[in-house]
Protein backbone atom coordinates (compact mmCIF):
# COMPACT_ATOMS: atom_id res chain seq x y z
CA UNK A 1 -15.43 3.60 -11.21
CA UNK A 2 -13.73 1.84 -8.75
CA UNK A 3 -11.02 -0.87 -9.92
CA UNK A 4 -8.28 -2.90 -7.98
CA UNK A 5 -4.54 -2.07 -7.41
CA UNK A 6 -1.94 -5.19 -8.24
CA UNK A 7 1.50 -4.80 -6.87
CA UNK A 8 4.53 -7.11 -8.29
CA UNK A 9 7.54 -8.16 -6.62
CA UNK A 10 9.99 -10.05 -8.77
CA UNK A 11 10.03 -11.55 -12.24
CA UNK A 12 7.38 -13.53 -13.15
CA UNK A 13 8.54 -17.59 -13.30
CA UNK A 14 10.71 -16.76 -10.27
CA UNK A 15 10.98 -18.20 -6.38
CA UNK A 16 10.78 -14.73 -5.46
CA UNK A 17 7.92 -13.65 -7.33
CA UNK A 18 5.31 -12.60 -5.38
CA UNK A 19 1.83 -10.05 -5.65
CA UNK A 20 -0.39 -8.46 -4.09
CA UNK A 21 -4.10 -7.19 -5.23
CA UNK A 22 -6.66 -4.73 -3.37
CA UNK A 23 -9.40 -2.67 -4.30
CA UNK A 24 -8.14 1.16 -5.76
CA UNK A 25 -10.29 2.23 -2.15
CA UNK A 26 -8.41 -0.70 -0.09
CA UNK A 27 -4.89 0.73 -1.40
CA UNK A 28 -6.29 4.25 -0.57
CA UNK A 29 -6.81 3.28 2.69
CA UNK A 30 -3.72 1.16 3.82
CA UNK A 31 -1.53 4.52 2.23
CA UNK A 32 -3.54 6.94 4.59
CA UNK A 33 -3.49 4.03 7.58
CA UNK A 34 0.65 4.19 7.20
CA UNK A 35 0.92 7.90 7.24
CA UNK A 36 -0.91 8.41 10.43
CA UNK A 37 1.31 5.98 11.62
CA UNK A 38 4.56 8.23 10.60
CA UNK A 39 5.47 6.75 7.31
CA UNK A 40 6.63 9.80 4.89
CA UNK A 41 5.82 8.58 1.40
CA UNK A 42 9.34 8.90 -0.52
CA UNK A 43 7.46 9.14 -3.90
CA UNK A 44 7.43 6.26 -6.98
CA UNK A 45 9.80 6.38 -9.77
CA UNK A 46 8.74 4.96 -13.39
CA UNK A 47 8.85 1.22 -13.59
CA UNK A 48 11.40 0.43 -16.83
CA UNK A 49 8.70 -0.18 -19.21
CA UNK A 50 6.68 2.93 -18.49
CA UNK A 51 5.43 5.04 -21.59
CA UNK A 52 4.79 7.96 -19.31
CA UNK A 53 5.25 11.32 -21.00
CA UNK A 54 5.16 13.05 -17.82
CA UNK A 55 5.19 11.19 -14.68
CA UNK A 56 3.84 11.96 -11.26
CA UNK A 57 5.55 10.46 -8.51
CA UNK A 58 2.40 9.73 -6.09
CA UNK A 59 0.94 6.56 -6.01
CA UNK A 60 -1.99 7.09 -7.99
CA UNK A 61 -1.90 4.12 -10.18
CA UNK A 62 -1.50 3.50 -13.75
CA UNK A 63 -2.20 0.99 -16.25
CA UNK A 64 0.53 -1.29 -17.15
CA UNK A 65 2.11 0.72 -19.71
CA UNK A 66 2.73 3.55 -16.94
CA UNK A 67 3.22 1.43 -13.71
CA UNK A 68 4.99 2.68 -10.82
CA UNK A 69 7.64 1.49 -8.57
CA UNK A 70 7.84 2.04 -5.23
CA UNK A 71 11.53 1.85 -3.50
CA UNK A 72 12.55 -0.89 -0.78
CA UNK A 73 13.37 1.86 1.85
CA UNK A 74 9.65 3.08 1.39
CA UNK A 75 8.50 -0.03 1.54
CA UNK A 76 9.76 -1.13 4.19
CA UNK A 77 8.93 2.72 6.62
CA UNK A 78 5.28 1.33 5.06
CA UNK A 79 5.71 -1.79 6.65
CA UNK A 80 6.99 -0.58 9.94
CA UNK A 81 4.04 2.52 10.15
CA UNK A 82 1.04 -0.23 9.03
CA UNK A 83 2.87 -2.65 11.87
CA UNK A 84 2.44 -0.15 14.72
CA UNK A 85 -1.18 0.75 13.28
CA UNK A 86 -1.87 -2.87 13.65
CA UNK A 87 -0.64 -2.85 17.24
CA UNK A 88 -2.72 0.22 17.87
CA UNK A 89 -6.43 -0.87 16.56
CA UNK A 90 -5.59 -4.43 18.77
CA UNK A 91 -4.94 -2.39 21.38
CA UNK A 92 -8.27 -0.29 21.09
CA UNK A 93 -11.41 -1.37 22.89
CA UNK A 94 -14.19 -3.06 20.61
CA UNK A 95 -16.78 0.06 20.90
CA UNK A 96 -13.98 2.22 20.17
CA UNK A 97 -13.95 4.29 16.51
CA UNK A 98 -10.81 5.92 16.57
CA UNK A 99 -7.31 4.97 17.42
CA UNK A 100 -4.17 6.96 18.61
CA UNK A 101 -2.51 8.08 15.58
CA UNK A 102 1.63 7.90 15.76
CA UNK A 103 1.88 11.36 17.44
CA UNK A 104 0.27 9.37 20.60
CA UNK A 105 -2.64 12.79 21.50
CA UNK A 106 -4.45 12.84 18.30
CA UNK A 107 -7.18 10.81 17.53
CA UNK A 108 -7.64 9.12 14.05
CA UNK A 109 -10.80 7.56 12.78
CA UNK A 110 -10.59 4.05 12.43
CA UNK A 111 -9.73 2.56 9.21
CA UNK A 112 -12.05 -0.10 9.12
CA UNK A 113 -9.47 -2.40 7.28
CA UNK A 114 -9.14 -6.20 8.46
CA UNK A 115 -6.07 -6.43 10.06
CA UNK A 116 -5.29 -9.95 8.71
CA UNK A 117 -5.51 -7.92 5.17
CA UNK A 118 -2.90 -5.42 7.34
CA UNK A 119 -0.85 -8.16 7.62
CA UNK A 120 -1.17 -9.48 4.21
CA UNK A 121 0.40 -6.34 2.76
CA UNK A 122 2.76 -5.78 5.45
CA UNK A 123 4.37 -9.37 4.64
CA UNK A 124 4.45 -8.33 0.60
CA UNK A 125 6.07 -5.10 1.86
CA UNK A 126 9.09 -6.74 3.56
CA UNK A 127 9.94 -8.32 0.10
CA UNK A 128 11.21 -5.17 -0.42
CA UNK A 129 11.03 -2.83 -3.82
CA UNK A 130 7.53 -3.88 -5.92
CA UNK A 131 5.78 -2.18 -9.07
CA UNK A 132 2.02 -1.62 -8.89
CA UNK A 133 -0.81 -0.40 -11.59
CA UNK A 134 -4.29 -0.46 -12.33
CA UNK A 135 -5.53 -3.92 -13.13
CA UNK A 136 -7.22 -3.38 -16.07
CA UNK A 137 -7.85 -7.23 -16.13
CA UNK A 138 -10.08 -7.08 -12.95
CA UNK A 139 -12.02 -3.81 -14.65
CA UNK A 140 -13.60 -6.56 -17.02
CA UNK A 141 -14.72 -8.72 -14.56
């Protein structure tokens, strides 16, 4: 069933607060988008009120109780791979379904992700570390 990812950056009630919410497929997609672009995912570490009795450090999300943080140094090689997969589908010719993955001779499919949405997510990226979950809120909807 699919459900929607919601990323946190900040306390709550704060000038720095700041989220960010995609579908589970969306999130799937942005992850995959950066590492054809070179990012190395540095794996998630609990966030502090995580119940997990045995965590995994991929970014499959969680509910609440077992959210996942993801450090500002991945973040930000996120950031950085997801801008120069921006650059690439702009560059791309309208017809075209794949782009030039980072390696420059292979050819990836195209992610068919809006790149304002790109950009969306790249800006909540740059605000550096972030927890993220399942919103179990949204699965109710």
């Amino acid at each position: 069933m699919p459900s929607n990812v919601e990323m946190v950056f900040g306390k709550a009630g704060t000038a720095q607060f700041s989220t960010f919410s995609c579908s589970d497929l969306t999130w799937a997609a942005l992850l995959e988008l950066g590492s054809l672009f070179g990012w190395t995912p540095a794996g998630t570490t609990p966030g502090e009120s995580a119940r997990l009795d045995r965590f995994e450090s991929n970014y499959r999300p969680y509910d609440w109780a077992n959210c996942k943080r993801v450090s500002e140094d991945d973040a930000e090689a996120l950031a950085d791979a997801l801008e120069l997969a921006i650059h690439a589908i702009r560059q791309r010719e309208p017809d075209e379904e794949t782009i030039m993955d980072a390696r420059g001779n292979n050819r990836a499919r195209l992610v068919r992700l809006p790149t304002e949405l790109i950009a969306d997510f790249i800006s909540f990226l740059r605000n550096g570390e972030f927890l993220f979950a399942r919103d179990d809120l949204a699965l109710a909807h």
